[in-house]
Protein backbone atom coordinates (compact mmCIF):
# COMPACT_ATOMS: atom_id res chain seq x y z
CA UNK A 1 24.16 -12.27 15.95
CA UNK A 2 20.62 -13.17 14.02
CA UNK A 3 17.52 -11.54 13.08
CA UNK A 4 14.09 -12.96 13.71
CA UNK A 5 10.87 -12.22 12.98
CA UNK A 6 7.16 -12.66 13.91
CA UNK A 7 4.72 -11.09 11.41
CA UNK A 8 0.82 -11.49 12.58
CA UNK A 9 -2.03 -10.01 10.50
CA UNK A 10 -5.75 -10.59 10.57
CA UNK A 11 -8.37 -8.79 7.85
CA UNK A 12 -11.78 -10.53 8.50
CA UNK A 13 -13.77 -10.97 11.78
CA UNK A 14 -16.81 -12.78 13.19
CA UNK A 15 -17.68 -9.85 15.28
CA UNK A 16 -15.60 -6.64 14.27
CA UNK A 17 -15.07 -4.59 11.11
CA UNK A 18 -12.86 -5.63 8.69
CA UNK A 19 -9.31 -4.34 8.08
CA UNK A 20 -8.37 -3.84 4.69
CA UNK A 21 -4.72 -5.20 3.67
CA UNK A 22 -3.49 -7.17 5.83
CA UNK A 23 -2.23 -9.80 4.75
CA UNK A 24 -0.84 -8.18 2.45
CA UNK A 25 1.28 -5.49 4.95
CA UNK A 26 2.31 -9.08 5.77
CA UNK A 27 3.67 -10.10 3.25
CA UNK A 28 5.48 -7.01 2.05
CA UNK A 29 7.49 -6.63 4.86
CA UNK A 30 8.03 -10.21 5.21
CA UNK A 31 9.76 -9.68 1.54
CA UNK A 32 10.92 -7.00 2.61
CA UNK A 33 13.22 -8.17 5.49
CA UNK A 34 14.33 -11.20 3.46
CA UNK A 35 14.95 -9.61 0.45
CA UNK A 36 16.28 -6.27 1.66
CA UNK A 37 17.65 -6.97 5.03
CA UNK A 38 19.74 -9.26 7.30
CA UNK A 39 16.89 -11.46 8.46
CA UNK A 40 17.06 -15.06 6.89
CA UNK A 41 13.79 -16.86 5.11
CA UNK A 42 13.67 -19.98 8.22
CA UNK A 43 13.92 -17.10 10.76
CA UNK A 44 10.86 -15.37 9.87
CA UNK A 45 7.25 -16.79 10.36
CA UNK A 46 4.53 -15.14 9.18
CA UNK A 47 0.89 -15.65 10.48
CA UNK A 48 -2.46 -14.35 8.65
CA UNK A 49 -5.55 -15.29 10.78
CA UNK A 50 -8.75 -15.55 8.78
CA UNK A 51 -12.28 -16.71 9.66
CA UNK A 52 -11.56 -20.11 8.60
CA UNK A 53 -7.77 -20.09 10.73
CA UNK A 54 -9.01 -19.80 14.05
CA UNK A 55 -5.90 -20.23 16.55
CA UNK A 56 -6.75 -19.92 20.14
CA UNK A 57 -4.32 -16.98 21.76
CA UNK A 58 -2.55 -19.91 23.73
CA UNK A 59 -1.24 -21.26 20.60
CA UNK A 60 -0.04 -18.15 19.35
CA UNK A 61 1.53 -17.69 22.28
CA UNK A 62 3.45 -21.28 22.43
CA UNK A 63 4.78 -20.65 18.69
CA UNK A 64 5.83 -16.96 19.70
CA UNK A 65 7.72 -18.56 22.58
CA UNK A 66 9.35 -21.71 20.55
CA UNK A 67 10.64 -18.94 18.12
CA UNK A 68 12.12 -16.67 21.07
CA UNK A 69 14.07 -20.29 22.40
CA UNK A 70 15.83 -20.06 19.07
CA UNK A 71 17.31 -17.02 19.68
CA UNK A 72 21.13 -16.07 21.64
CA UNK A 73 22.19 -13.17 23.30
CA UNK A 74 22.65 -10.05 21.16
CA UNK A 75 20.16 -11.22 18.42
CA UNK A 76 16.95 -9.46 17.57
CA UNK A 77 13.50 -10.54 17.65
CA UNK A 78 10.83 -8.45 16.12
CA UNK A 79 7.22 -8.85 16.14
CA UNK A 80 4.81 -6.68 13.76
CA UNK A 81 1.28 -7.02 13.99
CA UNK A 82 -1.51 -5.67 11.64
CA UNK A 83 -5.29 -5.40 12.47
CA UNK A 84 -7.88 -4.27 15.13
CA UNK A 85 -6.27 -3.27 18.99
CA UNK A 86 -8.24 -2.47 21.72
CA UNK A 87 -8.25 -1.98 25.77
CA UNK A 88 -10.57 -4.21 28.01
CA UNK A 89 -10.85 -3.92 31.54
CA UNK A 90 -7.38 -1.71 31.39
CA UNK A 91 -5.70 -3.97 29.54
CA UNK A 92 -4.43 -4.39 25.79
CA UNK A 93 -5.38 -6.83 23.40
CA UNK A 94 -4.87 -7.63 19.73
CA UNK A 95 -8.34 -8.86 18.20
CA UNK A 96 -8.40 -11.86 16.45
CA UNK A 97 -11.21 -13.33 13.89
CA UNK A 98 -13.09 -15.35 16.89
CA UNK A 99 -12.70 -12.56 19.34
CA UNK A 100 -16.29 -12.74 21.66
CA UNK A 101 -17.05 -9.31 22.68
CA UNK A 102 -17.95 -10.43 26.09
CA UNK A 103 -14.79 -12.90 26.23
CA UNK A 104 -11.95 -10.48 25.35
CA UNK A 105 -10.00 -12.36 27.98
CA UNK A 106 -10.27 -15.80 25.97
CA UNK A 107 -10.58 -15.28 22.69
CA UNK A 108 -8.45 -11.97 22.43
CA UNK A 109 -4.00 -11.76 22.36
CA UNK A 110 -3.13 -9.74 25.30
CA UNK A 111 -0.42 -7.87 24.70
CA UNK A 112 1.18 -8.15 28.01
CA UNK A 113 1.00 -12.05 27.60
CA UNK A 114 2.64 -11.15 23.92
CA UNK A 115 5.37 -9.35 25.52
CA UNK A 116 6.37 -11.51 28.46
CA UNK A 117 6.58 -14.47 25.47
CA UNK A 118 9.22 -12.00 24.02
CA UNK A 119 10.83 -11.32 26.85
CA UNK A 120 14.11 -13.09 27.42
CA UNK A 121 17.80 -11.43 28.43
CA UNK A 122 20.07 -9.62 26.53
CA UNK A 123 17.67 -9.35 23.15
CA UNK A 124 16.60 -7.00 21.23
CA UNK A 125 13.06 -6.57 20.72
CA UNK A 126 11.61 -4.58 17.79
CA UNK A 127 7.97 -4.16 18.26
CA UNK A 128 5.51 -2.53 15.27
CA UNK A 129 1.65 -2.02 14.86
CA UNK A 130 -0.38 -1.39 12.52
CA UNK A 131 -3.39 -1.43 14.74
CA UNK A 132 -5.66 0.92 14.98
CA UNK A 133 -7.85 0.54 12.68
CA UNK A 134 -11.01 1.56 14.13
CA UNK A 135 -13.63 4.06 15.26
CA UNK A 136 -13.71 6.21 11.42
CA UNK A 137 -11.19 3.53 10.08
CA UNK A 138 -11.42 3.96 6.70
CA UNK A 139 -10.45 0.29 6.19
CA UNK A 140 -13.64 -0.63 8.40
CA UNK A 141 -16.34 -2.06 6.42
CA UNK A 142 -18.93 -2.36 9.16
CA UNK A 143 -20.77 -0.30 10.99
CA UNK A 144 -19.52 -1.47 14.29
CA UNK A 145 -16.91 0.01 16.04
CA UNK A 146 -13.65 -0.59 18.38
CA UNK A 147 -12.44 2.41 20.78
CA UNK A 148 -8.61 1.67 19.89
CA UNK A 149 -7.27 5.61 21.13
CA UNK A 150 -6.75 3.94 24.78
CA UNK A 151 -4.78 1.19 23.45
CA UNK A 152 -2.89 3.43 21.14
CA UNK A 153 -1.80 5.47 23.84
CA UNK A 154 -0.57 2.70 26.25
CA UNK A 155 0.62 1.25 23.29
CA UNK A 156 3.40 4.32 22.79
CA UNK A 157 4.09 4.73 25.98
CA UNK A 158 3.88 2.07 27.93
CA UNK A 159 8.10 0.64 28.50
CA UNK A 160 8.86 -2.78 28.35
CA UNK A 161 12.55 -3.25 28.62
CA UNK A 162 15.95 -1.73 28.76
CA UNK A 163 16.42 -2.49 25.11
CA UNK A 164 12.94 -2.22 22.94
CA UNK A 165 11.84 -0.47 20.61
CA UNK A 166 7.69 0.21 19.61
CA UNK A 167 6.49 1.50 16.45
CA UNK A 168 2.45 2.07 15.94
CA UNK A 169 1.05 3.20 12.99
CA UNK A 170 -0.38 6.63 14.65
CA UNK A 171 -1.04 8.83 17.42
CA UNK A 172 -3.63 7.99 19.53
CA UNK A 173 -6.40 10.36 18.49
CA UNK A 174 -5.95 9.11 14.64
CA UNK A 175 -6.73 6.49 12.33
CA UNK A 176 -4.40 4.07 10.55
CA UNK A 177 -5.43 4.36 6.74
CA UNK A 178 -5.29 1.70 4.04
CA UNK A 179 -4.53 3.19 0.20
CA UNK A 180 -5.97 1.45 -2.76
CA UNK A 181 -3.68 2.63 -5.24
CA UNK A 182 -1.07 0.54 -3.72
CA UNK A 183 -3.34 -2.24 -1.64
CA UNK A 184 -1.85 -1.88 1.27
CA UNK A 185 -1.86 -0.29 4.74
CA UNK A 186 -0.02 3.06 3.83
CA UNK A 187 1.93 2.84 6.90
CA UNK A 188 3.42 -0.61 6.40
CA UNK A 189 3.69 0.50 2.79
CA UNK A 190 6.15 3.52 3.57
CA UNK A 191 7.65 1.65 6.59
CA UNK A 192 9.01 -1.08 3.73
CA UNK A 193 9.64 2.06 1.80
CA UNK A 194 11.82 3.61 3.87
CA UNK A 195 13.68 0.27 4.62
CA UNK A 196 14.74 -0.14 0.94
CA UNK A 197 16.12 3.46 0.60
CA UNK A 198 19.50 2.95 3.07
CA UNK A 199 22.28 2.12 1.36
CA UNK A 200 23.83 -1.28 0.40
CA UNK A 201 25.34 -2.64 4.09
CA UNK A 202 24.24 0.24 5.74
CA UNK A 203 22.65 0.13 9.53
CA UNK A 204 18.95 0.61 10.23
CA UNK A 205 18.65 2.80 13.06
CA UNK A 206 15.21 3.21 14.81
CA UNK A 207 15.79 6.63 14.93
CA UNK A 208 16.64 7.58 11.23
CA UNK A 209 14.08 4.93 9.93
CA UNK A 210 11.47 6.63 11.93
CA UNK A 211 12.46 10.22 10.37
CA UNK A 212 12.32 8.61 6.66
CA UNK A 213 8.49 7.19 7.45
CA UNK A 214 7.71 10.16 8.82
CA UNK A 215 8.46 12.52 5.74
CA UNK A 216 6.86 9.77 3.54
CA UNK A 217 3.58 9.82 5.68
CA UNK A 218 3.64 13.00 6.04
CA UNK A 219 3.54 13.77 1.70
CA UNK A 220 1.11 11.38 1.64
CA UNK A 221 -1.29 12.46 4.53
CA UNK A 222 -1.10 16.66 2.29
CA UNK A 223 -2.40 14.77 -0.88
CA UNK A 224 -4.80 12.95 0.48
CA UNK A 225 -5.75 15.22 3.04
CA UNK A 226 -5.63 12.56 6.35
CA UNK A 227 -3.84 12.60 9.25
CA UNK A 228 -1.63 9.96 10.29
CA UNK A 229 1.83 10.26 12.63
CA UNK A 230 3.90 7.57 12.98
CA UNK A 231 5.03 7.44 16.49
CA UNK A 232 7.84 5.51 18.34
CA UNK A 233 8.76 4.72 22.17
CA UNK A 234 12.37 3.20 22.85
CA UNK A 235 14.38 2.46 25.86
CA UNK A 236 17.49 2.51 24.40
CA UNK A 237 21.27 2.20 26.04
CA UNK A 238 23.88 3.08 23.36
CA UNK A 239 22.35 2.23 19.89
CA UNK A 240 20.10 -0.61 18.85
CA UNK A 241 19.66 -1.81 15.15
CA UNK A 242 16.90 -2.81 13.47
CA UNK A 243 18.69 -4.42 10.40
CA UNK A 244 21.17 -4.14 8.11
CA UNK A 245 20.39 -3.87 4.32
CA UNK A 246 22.15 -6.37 2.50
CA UNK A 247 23.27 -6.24 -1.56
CA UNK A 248 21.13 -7.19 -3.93
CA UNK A 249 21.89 -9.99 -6.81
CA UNK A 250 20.47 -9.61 -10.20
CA UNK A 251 19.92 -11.84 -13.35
CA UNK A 252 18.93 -8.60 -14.79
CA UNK A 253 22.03 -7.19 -16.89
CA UNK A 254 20.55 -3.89 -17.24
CA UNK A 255 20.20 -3.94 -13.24
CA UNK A 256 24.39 -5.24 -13.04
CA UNK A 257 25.08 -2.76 -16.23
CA UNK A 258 23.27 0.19 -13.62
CA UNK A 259 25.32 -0.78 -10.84
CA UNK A 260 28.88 -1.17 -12.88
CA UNK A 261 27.92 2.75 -14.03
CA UNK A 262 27.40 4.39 -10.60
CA UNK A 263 30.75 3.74 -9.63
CA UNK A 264 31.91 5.98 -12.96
CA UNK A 265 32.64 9.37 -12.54
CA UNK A 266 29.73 11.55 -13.59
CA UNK A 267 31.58 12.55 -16.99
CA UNK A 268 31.55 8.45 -17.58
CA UNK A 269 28.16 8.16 -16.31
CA UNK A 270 26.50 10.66 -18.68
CA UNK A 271 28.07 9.01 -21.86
CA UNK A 272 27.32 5.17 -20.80
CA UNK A 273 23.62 6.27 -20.40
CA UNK A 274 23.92 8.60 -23.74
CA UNK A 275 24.73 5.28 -25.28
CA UNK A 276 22.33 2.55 -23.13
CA UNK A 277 19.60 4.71 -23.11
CA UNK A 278 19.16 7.16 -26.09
CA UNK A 279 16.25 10.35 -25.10
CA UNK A 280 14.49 11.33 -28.26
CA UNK A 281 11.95 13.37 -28.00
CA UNK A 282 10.83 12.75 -31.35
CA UNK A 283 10.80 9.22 -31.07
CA UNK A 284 9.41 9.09 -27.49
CA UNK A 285 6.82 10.63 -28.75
CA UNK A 286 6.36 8.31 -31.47
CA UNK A 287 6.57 5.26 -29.17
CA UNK A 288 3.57 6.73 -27.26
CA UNK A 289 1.38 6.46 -30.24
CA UNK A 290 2.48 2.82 -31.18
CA UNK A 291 1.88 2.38 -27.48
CA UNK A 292 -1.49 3.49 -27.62
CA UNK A 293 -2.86 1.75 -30.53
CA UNK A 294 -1.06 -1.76 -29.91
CA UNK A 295 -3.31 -0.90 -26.39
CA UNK A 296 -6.74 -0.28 -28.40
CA UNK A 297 -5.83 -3.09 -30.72
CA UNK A 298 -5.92 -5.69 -27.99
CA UNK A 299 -8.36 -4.16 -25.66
CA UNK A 300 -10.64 -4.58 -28.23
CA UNK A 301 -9.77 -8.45 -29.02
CA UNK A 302 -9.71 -9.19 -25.33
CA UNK A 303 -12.36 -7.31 -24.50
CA UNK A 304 -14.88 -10.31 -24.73
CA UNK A 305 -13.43 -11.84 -21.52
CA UNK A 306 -14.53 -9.30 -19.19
CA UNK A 307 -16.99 -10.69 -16.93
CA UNK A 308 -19.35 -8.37 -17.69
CA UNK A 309 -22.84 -10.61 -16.34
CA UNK A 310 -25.03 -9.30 -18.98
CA UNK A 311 -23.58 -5.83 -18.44
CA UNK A 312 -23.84 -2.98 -21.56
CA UNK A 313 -20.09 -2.78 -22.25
CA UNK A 314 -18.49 0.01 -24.50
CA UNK A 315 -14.69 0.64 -25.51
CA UNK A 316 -13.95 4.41 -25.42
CA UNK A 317 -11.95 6.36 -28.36
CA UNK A 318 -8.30 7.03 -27.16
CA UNK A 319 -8.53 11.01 -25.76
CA UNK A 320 -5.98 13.38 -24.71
CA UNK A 321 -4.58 13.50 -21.15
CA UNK A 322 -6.10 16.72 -20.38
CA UNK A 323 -10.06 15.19 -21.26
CA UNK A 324 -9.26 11.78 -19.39
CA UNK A 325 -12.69 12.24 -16.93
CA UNK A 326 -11.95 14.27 -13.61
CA UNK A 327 -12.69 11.11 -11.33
CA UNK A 328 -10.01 8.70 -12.81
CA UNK A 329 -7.82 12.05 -13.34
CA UNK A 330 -8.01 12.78 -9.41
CA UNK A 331 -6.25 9.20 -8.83
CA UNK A 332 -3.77 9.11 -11.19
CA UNK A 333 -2.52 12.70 -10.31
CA UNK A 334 -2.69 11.43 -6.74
CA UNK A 335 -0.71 8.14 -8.08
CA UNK A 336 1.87 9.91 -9.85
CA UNK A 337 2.28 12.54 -6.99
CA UNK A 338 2.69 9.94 -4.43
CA UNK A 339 5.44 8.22 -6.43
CA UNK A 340 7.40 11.01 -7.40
CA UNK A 341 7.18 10.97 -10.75
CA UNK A 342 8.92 12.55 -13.12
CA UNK A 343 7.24 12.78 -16.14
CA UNK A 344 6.50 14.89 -19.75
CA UNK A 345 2.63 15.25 -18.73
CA UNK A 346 1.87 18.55 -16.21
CA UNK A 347 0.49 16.84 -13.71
CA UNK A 348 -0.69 19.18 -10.87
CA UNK A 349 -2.89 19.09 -7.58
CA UNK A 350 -4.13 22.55 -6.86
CA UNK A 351 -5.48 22.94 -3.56
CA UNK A 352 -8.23 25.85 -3.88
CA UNK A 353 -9.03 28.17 -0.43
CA UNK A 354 -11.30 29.96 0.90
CA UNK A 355 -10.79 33.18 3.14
CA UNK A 356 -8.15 33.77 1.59
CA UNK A 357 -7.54 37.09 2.82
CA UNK A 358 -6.22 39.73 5.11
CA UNK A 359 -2.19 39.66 6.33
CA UNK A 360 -2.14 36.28 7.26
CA UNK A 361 -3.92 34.34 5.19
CA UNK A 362 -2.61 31.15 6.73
CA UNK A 363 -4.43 31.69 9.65
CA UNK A 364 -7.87 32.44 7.98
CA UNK A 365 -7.67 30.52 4.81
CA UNK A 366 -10.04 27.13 4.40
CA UNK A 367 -9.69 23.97 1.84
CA UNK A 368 -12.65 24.41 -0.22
CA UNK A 369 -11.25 21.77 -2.99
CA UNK A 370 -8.37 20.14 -4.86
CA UNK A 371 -7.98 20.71 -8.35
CA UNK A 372 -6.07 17.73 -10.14
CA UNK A 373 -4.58 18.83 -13.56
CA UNK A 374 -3.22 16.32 -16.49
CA UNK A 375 -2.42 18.38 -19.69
CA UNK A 376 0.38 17.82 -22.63
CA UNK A 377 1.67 19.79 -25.22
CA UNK A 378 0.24 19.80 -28.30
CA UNK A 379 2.63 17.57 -30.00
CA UNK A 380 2.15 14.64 -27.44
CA UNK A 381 -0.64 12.14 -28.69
CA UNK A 382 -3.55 10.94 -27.01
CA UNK A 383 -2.72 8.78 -23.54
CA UNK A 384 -5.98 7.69 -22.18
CA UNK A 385 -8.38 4.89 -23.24
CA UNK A 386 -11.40 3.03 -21.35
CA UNK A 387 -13.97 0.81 -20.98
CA UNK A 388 -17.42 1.66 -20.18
CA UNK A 389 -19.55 -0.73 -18.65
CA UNK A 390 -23.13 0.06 -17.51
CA UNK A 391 -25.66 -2.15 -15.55
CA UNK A 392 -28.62 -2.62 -13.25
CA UNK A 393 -28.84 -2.84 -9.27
CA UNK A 394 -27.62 -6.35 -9.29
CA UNK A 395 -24.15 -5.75 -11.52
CA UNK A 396 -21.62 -2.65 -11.01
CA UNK A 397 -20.97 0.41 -13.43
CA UNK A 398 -17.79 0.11 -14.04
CA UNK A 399 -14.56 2.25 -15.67
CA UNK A 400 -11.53 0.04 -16.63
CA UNK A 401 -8.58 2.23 -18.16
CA UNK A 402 -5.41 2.86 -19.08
CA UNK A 403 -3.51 5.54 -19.17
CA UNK A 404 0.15 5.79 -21.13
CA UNK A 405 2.99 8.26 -19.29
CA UNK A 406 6.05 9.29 -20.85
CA UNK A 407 8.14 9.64 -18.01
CA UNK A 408 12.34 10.32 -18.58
CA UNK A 409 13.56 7.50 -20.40
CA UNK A 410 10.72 5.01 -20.34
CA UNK A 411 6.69 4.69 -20.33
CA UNK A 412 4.58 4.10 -17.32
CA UNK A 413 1.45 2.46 -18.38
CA UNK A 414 -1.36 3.08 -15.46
CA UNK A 415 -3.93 0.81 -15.31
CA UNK A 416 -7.27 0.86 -12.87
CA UNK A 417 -10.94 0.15 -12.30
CA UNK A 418 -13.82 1.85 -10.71
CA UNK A 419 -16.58 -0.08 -9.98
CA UNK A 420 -20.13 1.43 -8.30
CA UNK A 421 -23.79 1.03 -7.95
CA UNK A 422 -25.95 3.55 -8.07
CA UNK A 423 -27.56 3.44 -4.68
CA UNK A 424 -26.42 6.11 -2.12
CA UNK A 425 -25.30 3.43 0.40
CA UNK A 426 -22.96 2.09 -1.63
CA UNK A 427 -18.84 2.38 -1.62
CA UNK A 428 -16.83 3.43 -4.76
CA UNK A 429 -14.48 0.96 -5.01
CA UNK A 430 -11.37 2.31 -6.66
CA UNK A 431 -7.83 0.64 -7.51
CA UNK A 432 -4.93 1.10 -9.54
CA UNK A 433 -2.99 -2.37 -10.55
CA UNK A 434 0.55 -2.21 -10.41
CA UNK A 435 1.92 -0.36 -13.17
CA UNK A 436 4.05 -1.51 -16.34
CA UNK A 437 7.04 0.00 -17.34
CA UNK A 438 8.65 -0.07 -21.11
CA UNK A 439 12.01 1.81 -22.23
CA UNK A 440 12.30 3.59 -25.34
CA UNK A 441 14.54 0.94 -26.18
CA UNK A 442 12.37 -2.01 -25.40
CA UNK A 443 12.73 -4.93 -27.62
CA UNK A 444 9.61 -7.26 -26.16
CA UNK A 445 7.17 -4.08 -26.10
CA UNK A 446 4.31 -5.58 -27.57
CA UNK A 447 4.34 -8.56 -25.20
CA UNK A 448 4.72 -6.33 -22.18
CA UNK A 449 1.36 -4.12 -23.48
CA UNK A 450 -0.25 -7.59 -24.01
CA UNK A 451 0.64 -9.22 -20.74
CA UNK A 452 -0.27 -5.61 -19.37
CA UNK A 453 -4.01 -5.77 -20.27
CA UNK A 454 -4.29 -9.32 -19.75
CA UNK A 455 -3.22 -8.93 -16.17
CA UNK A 456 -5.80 -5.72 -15.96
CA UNK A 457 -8.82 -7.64 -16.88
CA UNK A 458 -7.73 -10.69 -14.88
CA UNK A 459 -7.67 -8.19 -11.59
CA UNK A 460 -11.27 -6.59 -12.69
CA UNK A 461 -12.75 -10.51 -12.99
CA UNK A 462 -11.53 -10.91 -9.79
CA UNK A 463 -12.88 -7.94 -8.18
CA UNK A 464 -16.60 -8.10 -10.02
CA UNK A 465 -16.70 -11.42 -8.54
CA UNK A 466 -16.05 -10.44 -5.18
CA UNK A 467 -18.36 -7.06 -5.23
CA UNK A 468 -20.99 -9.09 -7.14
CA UNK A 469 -20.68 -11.82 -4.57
CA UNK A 470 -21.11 -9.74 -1.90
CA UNK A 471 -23.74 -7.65 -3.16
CA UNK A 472 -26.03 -11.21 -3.90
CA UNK A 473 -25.29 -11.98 -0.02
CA UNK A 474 -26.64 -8.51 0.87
CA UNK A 475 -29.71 -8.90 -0.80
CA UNK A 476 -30.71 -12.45 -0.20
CA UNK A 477 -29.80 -11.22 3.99
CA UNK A 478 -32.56 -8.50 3.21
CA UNK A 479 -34.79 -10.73 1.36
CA UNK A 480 -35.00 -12.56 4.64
CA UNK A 481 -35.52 -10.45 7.16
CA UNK A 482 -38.77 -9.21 5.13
């Protein structure tokens, strides 16, 4: 028995909005299913369809088809699909970047065509959307729109076969959202998530996996105050299996070291990790000053190579966690929170209601705001450091910063942008870059801070160019229409 896969994702149109993410859903749970699962590298093609990769929905199609052929009785075939859906003349289509409003039928991937491709005997077919991304899609960036709550519901309801399963991002009156701390669709995000939390040669069961994306969506959707419900439809006889998580191999001795010590008993466990991993509080603390400073220290040298374009550009005095500035302070807590942290900061979200009164306040009560608290004792040092960069209509504001996190054992160095203009129309663009870990007991520390701003300002080059790029375009569009 095998495991294929068919992963399709398209993030730029001719005629729709965009969809944030993507290709990058794509490629995270391509990794994740080769890395993490039973499902081999030459049995899983991945597809992401821009503006400039224009396949016709026949050739789609054809390859879907040459990959089913490959397949035997008993294995499984999934298909997973990220990017605008919608219903045309009753039936369902995926949108691709050519799709012609008034030729849906040609330029659009049905999905019954889709599903009679992956239709052959005695499979199993695993079939997952992320596709409704439209309407109030966050991850729009257009002002055009796509009524996708029809094709959600057929979507989850609809059966196929005696042995399917169908996952879509959401119910059919919501909105699949995209999360910019972590780049990605958060639905694909927690899906891969979820995957990498069974055990070592353990079963992936529709059923359970749904229930462990579900609790994960559901945290996320409180903090961030969205809502967005996973939702499957099966026809299943007996049980059906997604994948099987496979064992991971290391280089990493620490990694081999961390397996070898949770086969101990606890008694053992306690004193190998009293001896691998000393916690001092006097020398964490300690560490996060050197942390800080080595941070400032090369900031400052590197801070040259910031694309700025003629932008006023300021490095900030280290301050304390509890004075980092309340709009970088909302997305870390939010950050931290998501991950489940555990860390030697108080880091709270407070939500703050209104009609709050009476014997059942639950039923009268209204959000009126979130409150995000970062705050350290007095002996902890300061955590947070920025750059400042102020411009004109043509260049972005801009915040760059870090912020250093004593967690347990080790320190979580968070690192972001925010980039803006000052015009009302514009979007806030707002991202944290993966984060950087060190352990107390670190010996390459300093190149790990250094590689860790590097990589920062490399990310904010990247994304002035594109926002500066993009605002040029705008203007020289309105320039001509004058």
């Amino acid at each position: 028995m095998k495991r294929f896969a068919i992963l399709m994702g398209t993030e730029e149109y001719m005629l729709y909005p965009e969809t944030k993410y993507c290709h990058k859903d794509v490629d995270l749970l391509e990794s994740t299913l080769i890395n993490y699962c039973d499902y081999a590298e030459q049995d899983v093609i991945t597809k992401k369809f821009t503006i400039f990769d224009q396949p016709t929905p026949k050739e789609i199609l054809s390859e879907i088809k040459q990959l089913v052929e490959r397949t035997q009785q008993g294995d499984t075939i999934l298909f997973y699909y990220a990017g605008h859906g919608l219903i045309h003349k009753g039936d369902s289509y995926l949108l691709l970047p050519n799709t012609e409003h008034d030729n849906i039928e040609q330029t659009a991937l049905p999905l019954r065509d889709i599903s009679e491709s992956l239709r052959k005997s005695e499979r199993i077919n695993i079939r997952i959307f992320d596709a409704c991304h439209s309407g109030q899609d966050v991850r729009s960036a257009s002002g055009l729109t796509v009524d996708s709550q029809e094709f959600t519901q057929q979507l989850i309801v609809h059966p196929e076969r005696d042995a399917y399963v169908t996952i879509a991002a959401c119910k059919e009156n919501e909105y699949s959202y995209p999360d910019s701390t972590f780049q990605q669709g958060i639905f694909t995000y927690y899906l891969c998530e979820s995957i990498k939390e069974f055990q070592v040669d353990e079963r992936i069961y529709p059923e359970t996996l749904k229930i462990k994306l579900c609790e994960k969506m559901e945290q996320w959707c409180d903090i961030n105050q969205k809502y967005q419900t996973p939702t499957m439809n099966s026809s299943i006889s007996g049980n059906i299996v997604i994948a099987q998580r496979k064992s991971q191999t290391s280089n990493n001795s620490s990694d081999i070291k961390k397996l070898e010590i949770n086969d101990l008993p606890l008694a053992q466990r306690i004193e190998q990790m009293r001896s691998a991993f000393p916690i001092d509080e006097k020398t964490h603390i300690q560490k996060l000053e050197e942390y800080l400073e080595t941070i400032s220290q090369y900031l400052n040298l590197k801070i040259e190579d910031i694309k700025k374009f003629s932008g006023e550009l300021a490095l900030n005095a280290p301050v304390l966690p509890a004075d980092t500035p309340d709009n970088i302070k909302k997305i870390i807590v939010q950050y931290i929170k998501t991950n489940n942290y555990k860390t030697k900061h108080q880091i709270e979200m407070n939500k703050v209601y209104e009609g709050d009164h009476g014997l059942f306040p639950q039923f009268t009560r209204r959000l009126k705001h979130t409150e995000y608290i970062i705050e350290a004792t007095p002996d902890y040092p300061h955590s947070f450091i920025s750059v400042e960069i102020k411009s004109d209509y043509y260049v972005p504001n801009a915040i760059i910063f870090i912020y250093v996190l004593p967690l347990i054992a080790s320190t979580c160095i968070i690192r972001g942008y925010e980039c803006w203009y000052n015009d009302s129309g514009s979007e806030k663009i707002t991202k944290i870059v993966s984060p950087k870990f060190i352990k107390l007991n670190e010996e390459n520390e300093n190149k790990i801070i250094e590689q860790t701003v590097d990589d920062l300002i490399t990310n904010v080059n990247k994304a002035f160019e594109k926002i500066i790029s993009e605002r040029l375009q705008y203007i020289e569009r309105e320039l001509q229409s004058t």
